[in-house]
Protein backbone atom coordinates (compact mmCIF):
# COMPACT_ATOMS: atom_id res chain seq x y z
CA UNK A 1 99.31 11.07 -53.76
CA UNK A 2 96.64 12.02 -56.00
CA UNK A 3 93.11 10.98 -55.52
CA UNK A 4 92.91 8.37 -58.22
CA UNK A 5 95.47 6.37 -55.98
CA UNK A 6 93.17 6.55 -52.63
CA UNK A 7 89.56 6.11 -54.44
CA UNK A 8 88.84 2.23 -53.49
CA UNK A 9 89.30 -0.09 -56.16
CA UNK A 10 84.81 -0.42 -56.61
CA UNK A 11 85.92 -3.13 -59.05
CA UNK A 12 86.69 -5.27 -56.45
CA UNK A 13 83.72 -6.91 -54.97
CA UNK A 14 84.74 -6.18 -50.83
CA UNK A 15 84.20 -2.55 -51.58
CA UNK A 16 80.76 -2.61 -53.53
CA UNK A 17 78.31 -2.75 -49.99
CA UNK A 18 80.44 0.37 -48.95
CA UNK A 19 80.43 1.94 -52.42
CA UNK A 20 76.46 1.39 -52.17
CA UNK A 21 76.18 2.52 -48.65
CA UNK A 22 78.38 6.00 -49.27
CA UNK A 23 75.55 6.65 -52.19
CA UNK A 24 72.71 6.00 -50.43
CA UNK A 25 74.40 8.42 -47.50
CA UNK A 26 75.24 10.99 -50.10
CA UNK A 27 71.50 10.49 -51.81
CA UNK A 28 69.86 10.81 -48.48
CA UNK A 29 67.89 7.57 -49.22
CA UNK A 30 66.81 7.05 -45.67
CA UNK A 31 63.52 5.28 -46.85
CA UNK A 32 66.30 2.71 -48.34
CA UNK A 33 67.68 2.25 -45.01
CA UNK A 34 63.90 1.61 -43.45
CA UNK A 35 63.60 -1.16 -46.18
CA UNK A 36 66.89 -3.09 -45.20
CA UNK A 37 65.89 -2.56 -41.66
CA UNK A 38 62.19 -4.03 -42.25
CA UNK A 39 63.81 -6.79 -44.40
CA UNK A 40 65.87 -7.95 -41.69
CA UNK A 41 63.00 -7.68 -39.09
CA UNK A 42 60.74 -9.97 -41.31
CA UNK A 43 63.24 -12.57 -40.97
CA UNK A 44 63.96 -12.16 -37.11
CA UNK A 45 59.93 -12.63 -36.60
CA UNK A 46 59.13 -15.44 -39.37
CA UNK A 47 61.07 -17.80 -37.82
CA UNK A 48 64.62 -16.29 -37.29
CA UNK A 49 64.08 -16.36 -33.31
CA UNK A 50 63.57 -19.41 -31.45
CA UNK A 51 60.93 -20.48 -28.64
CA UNK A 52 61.66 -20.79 -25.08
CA UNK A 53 60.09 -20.84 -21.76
CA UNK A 54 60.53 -17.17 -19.87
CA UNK A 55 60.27 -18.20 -16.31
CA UNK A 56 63.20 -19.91 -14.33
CA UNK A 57 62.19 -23.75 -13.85
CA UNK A 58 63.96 -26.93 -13.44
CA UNK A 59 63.51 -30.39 -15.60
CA UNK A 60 62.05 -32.50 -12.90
CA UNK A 61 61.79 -35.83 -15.89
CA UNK A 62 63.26 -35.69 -19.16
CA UNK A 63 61.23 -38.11 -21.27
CA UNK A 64 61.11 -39.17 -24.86
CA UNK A 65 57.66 -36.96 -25.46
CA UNK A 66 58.21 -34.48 -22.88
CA UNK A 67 60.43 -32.09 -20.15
CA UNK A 68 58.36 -32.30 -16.71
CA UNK A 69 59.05 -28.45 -15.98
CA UNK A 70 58.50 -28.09 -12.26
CA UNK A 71 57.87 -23.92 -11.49
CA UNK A 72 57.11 -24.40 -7.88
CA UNK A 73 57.14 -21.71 -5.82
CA UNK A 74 59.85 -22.66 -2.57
CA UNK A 75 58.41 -24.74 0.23
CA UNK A 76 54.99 -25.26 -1.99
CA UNK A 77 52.85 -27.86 -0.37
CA UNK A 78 49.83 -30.43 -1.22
CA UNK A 79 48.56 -31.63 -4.28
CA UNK A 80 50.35 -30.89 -7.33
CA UNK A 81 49.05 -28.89 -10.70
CA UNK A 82 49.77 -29.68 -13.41
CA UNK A 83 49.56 -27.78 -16.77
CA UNK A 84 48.52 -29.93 -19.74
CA UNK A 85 50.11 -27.45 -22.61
CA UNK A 86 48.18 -27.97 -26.39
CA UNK A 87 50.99 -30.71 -28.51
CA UNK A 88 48.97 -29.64 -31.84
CA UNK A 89 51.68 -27.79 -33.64
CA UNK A 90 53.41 -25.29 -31.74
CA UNK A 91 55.43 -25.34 -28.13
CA UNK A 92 54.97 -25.21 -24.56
CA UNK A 93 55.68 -21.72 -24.49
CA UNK A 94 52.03 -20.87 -25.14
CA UNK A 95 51.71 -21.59 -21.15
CA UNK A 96 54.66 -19.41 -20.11
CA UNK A 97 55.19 -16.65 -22.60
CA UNK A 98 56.92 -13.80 -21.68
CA UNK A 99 58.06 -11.97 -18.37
CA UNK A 100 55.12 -11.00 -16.72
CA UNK A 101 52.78 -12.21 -18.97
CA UNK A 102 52.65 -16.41 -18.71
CA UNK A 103 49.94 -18.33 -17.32
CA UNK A 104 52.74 -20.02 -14.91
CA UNK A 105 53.39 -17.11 -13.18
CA UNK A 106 50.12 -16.28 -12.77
CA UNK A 107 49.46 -19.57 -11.14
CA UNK A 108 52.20 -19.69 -9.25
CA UNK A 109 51.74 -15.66 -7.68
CA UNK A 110 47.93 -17.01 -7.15
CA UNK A 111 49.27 -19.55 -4.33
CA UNK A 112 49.15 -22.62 -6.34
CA UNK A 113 50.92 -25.33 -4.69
CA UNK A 114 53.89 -27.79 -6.50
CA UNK A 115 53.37 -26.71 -10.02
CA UNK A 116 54.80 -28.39 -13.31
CA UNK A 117 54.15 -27.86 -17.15
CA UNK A 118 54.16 -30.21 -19.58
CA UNK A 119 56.89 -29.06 -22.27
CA UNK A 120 56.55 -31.33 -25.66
CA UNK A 121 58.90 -32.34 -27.67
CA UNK A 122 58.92 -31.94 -31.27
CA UNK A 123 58.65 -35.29 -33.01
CA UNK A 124 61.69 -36.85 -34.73
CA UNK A 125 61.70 -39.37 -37.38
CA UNK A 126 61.86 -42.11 -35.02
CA UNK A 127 58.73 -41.23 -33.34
CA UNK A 128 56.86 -41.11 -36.31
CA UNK A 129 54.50 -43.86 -35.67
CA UNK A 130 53.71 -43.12 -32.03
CA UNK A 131 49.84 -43.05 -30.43
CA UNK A 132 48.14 -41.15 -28.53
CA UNK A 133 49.00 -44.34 -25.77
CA UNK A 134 52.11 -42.90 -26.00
CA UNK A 135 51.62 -40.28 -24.52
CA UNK A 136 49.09 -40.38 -22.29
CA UNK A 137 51.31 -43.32 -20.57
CA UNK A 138 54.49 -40.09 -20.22
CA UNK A 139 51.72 -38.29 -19.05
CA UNK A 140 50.80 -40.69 -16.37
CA UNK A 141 54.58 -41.55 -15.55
CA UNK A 142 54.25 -37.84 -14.96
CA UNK A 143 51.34 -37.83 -12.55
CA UNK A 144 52.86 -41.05 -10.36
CA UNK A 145 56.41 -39.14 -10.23
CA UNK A 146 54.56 -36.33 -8.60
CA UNK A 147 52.38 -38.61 -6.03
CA UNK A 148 49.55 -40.11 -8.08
CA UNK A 149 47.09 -37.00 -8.03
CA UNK A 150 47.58 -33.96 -9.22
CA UNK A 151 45.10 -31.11 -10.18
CA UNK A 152 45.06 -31.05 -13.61
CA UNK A 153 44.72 -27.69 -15.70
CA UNK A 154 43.94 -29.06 -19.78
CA UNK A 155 44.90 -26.52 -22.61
CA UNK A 156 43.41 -27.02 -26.02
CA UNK A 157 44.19 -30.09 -27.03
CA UNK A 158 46.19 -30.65 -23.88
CA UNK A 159 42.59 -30.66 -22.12
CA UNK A 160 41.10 -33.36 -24.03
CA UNK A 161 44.43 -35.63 -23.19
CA UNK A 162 43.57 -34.33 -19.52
CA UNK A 163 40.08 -35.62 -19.82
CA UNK A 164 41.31 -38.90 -21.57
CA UNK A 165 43.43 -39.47 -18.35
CA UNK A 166 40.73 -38.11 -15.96
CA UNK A 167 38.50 -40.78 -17.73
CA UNK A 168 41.00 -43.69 -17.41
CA UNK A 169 42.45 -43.10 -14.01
CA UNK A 170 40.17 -40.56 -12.15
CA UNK A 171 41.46 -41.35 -8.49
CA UNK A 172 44.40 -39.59 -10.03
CA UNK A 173 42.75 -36.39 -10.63
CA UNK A 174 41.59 -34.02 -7.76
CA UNK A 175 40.25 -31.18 -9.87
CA UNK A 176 40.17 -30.62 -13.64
CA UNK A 177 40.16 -27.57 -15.85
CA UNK A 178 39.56 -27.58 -19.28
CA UNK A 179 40.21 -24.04 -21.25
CA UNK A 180 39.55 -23.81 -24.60
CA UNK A 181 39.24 -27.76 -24.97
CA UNK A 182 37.55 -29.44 -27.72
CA UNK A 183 35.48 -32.37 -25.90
CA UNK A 184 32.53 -32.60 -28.06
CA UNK A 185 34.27 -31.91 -31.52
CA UNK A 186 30.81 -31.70 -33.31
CA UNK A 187 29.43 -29.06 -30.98
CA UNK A 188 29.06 -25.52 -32.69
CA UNK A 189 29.71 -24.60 -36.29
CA UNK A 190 33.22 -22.82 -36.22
CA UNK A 191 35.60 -22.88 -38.96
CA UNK A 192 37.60 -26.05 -37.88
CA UNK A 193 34.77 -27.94 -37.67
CA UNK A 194 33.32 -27.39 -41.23
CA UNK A 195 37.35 -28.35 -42.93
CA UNK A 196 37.33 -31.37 -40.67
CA UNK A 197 33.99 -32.71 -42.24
CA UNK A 198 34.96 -31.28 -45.38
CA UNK A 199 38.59 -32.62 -46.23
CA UNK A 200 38.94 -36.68 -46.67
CA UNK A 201 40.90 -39.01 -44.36
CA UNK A 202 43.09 -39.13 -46.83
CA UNK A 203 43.76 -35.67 -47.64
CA UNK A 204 45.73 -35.96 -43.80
CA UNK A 205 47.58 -38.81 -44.16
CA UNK A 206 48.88 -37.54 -47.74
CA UNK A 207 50.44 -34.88 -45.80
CA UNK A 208 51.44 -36.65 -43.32
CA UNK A 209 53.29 -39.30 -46.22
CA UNK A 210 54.70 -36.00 -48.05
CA UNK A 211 56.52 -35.67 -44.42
CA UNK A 212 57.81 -38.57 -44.16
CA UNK A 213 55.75 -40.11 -42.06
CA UNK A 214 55.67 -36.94 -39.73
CA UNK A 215 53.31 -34.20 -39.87
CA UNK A 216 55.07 -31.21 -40.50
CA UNK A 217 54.60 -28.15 -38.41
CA UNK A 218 55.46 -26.12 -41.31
CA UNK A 219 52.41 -27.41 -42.99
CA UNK A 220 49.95 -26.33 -40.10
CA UNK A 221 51.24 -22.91 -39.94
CA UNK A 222 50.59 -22.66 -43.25
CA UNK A 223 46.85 -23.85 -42.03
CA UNK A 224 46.39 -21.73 -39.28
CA UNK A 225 47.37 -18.74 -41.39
CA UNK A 226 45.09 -19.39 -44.38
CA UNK A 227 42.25 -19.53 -41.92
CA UNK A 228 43.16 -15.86 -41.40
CA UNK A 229 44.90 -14.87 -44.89
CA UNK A 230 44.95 -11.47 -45.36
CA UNK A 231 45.53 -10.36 -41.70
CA UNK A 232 48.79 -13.25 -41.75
CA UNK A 233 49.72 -12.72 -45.56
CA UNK A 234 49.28 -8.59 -45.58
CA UNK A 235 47.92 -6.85 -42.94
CA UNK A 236 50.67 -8.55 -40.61
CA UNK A 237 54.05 -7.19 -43.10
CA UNK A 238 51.90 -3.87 -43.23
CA UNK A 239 51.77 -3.52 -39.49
CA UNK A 240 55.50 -4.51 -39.64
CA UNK A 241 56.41 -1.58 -41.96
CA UNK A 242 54.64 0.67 -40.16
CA UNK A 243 55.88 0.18 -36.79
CA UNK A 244 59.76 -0.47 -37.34
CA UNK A 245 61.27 2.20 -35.86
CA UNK A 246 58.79 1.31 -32.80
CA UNK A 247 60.93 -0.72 -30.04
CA UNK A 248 58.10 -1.30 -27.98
CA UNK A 249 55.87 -2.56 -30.66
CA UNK A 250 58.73 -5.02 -31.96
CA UNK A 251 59.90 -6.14 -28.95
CA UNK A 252 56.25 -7.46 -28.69
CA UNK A 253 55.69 -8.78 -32.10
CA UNK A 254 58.80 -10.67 -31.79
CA UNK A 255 57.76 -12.16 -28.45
CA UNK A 256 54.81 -13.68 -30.47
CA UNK A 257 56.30 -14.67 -33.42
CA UNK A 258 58.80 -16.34 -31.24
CA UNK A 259 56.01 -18.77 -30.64
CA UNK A 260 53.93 -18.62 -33.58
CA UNK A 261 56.48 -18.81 -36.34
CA UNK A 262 58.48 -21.77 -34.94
CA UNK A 263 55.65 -25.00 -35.07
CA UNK A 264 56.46 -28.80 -34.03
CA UNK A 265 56.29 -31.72 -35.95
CA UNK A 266 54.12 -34.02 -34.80
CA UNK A 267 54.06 -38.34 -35.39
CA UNK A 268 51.61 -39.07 -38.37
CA UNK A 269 50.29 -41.76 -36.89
CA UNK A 270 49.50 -39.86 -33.80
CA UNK A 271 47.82 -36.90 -36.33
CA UNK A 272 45.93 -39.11 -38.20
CA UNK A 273 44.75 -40.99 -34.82
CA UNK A 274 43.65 -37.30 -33.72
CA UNK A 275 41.97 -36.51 -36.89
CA UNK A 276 39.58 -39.51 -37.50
CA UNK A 277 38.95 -40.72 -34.29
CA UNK A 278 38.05 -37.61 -32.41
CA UNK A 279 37.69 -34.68 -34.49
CA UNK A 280 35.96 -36.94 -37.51
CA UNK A 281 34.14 -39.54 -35.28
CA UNK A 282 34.23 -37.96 -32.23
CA UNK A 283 34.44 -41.15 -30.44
CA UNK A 284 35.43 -39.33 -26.91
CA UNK A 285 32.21 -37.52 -26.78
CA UNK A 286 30.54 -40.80 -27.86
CA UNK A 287 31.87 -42.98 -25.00
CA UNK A 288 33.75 -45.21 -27.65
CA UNK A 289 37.25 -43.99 -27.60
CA UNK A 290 40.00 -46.42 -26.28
CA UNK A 291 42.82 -45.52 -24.45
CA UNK A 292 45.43 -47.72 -22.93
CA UNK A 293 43.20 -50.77 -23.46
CA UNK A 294 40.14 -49.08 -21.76
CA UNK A 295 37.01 -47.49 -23.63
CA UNK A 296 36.81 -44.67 -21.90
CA UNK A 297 33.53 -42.88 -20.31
CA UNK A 298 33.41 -39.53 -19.63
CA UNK A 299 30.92 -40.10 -16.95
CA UNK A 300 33.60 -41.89 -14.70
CA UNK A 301 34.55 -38.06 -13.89
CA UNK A 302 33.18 -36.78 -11.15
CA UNK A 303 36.06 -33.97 -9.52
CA UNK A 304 35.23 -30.60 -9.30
CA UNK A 305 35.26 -29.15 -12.99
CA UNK A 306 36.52 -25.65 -14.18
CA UNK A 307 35.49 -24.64 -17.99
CA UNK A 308 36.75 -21.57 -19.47
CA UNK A 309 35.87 -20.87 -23.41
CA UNK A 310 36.58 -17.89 -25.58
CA UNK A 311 33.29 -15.90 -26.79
CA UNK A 312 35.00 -15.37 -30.47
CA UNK A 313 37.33 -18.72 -30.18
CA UNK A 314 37.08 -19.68 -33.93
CA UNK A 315 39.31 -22.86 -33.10
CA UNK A 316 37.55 -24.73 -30.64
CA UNK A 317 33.82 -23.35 -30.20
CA UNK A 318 32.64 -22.65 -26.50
CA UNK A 319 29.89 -25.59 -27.05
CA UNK A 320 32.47 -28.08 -27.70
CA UNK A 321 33.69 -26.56 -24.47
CA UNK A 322 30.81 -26.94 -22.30
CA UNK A 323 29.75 -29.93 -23.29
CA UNK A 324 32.27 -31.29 -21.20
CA UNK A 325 29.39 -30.46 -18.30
CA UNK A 326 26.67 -32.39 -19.25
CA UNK A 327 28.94 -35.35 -20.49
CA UNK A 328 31.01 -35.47 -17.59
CA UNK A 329 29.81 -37.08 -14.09
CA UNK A 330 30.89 -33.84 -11.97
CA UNK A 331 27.89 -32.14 -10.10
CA UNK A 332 26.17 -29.49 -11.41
CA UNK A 333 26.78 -27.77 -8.03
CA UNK A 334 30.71 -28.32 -8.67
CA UNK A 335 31.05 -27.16 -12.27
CA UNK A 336 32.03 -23.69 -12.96
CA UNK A 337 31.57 -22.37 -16.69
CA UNK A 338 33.11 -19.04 -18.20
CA UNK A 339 33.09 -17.26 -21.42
CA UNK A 340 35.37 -14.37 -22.03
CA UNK A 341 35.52 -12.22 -24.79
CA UNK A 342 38.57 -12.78 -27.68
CA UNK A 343 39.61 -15.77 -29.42
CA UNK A 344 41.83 -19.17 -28.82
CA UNK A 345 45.22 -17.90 -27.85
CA UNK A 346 44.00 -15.10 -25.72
CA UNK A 347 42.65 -17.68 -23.43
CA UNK A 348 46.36 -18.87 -22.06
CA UNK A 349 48.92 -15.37 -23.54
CA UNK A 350 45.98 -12.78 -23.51
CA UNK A 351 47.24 -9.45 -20.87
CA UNK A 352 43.28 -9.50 -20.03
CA UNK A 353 42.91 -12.69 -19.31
CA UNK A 354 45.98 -13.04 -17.02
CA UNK A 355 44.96 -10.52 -15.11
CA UNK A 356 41.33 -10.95 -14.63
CA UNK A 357 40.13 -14.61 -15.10
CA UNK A 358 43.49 -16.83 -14.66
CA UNK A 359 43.94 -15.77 -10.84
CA UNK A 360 40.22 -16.83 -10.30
CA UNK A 361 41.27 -20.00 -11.66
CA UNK A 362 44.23 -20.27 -9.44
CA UNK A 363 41.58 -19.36 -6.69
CA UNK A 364 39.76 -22.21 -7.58
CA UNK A 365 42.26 -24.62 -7.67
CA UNK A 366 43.20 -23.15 -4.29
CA UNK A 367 40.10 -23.89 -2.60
CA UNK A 368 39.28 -27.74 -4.31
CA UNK A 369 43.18 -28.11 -2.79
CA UNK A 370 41.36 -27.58 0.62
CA UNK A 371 38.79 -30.05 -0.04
CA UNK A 372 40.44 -32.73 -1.73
């Protein structure tokens, strides 16, 4: 048989990615082989993996805004906690990241009692015009399934829905921490603050209308990143290159990216609620916001308060933080305040803040558990 007759046809178009492959072997084009293997990483990490929860837990209530995740360690006692996760854009996972490294776990090994996490749901079409009511009432179906009084532990925007609640119902809170929680959304002169002021009413609820009605999570990733452009838009796919043949390093980045890459929609009309009234007019802070048919004052808060803010937190300033201490009723004597170096995320996912300030938190819960 001569060699014409066992050549593969390279005409044909099966044979062409082997054709190409046997040249690039015979050319020694390894860097060719990097480049398909970066390629393929860049879509794993921008959005080719999805999010999920990395501890064990069971669904305790299934409702239409949220899972009740209950990550209670077996025979927990006493008052519950539970974990307010941020429903601004991305998921639940921000609380429980990866093995070993999630704020649950760290609660949980710190003696917490019952604990439970708040796990929101993306918004559909059909929840498009839901309030902030909304779901501060699942939030409070929450808090009666699990006795009536919980501890409450607020994350970003998840603390000022935690301080919303403390303010309606505050016989239903036994302790309340607030990390990285905008209460006083005029407080300090970050970035976030200035495009707020800046940017029209309407320049929101034209996104939202572009999203039919919802507003898109694709749109505030696109946010986020241009707040940081070249470290998301260069540096990041630099990094990337560079490290490729790195398992450890990817197995990390892809962790992240997990949770970054993959943002919720949200309801517009619970966006646009969230933009004017508090960010805009910061009505909370003012004692004029009203929540299930209540104006609500901070004041009525008087349980032992925990405040943690992030020294270079270019999302929610530390003074919008700590405001929450003069403009809440809580003693002086039972209000704890701490900064910590590093930005917003690194408050709830940061290694160094898991391991140094989030078991003195679970301390502290501990101990206003004993009092309560």
């Amino acid at each position: 048989m001569s060699t014409l007759e066992t050549a593969p046809n390279i005409n044909v178009p099966f044979f062409w990615p082997v054709a190409v492959a046997t040249t690039m072997a015979e050319q020694g084009l390894e860097l060719v082989a990097r480049n398909v293997k970066f390629l393929d990483e860049e879509l794993r990490v921008h959005g080719g993996i999805r999010p999920a929860l990395a501890t064990a837990h069971r669904v305790r209530l299934k409702l239409r805004t949220l899972d009740l995740c209950d990550y209670s360690a077996a025979q927990a006692r006493g008052i519950p906690t539970l974990v307010d996760a941020p429903y601004a854009g991305h998921t639940s996972m921000i609380a429980d990241y990866h093995e070993g490294q999630s704020l649950m776990q760290v609660l949980r090994h710190g003696g917490v009692g019952p604990l439970y996490l708040t796990d929101w749901h993306a918004a559909t079409p059909d929840m498009k015009d839901l309030e902030v009511d909304q779901y501060l009432a699942e939030l409070l179906a929450c808090i009666d399934d699990l006795g009536g009084r919980v501890h409450l532990v607020g994350l970003c925007q998840g603390g000022w829905m935690s301080a919303m609640l403390a303010a309606r119902y505050p016989d239903k809170v036994a302790s309340l921490v607030l990390a990285g929680s905008p209460i006083d959304t005029h407080a300090g002169n970050g970035p976030l603050v200035k495009m707020v002021r800046q940017s029209p009413i309407g320049f929101y609820q034209d996104l939202v209308d572009s999203g039919g009605g919802l507003m898109l999570g694709k749109y505030m990733l696109a946010g986020w990143k241009n707040m940081h452009p070249e470290q998301h838009y260069v540096q990041d796919h630099i990094d990337l290159y560079e490290h490729i043949d790195d398992p450890a390093w990817l197995a990390k980045t892809e962790a992240f990216e997990r949770w970054y890459e993959n943002p919720l929609d949200l309801p517009g009309r619970w966006y646009v609620q969230v933009i004017d009234q508090l960010f805009k007019r910061n009505l909370l802070a003012k004692g004029e916001y009203v929540a299930l048919g209540r104006k609500l004052d901070l004041r009525a808060i008087t349980c032992p308060l925990y405040l943690l803010a992030g020294e270079g937190d270019d999302i929610t300033a530390h003074e919008q933080v700590f405001a929450a201490a003069t403009l809440m009723g809580t003693p002086r004597a039972k209000v704890c305040k701490r900064i910590v170096p590093g930005g917003h995320v690194g408050l709830f996912m940061g290694a160094r803040n898991l391991r140094e300030v989030w078991p003195e938190i679970a301390a502290w819960i501990v101990a206003q558990a004993q009092h309560a």
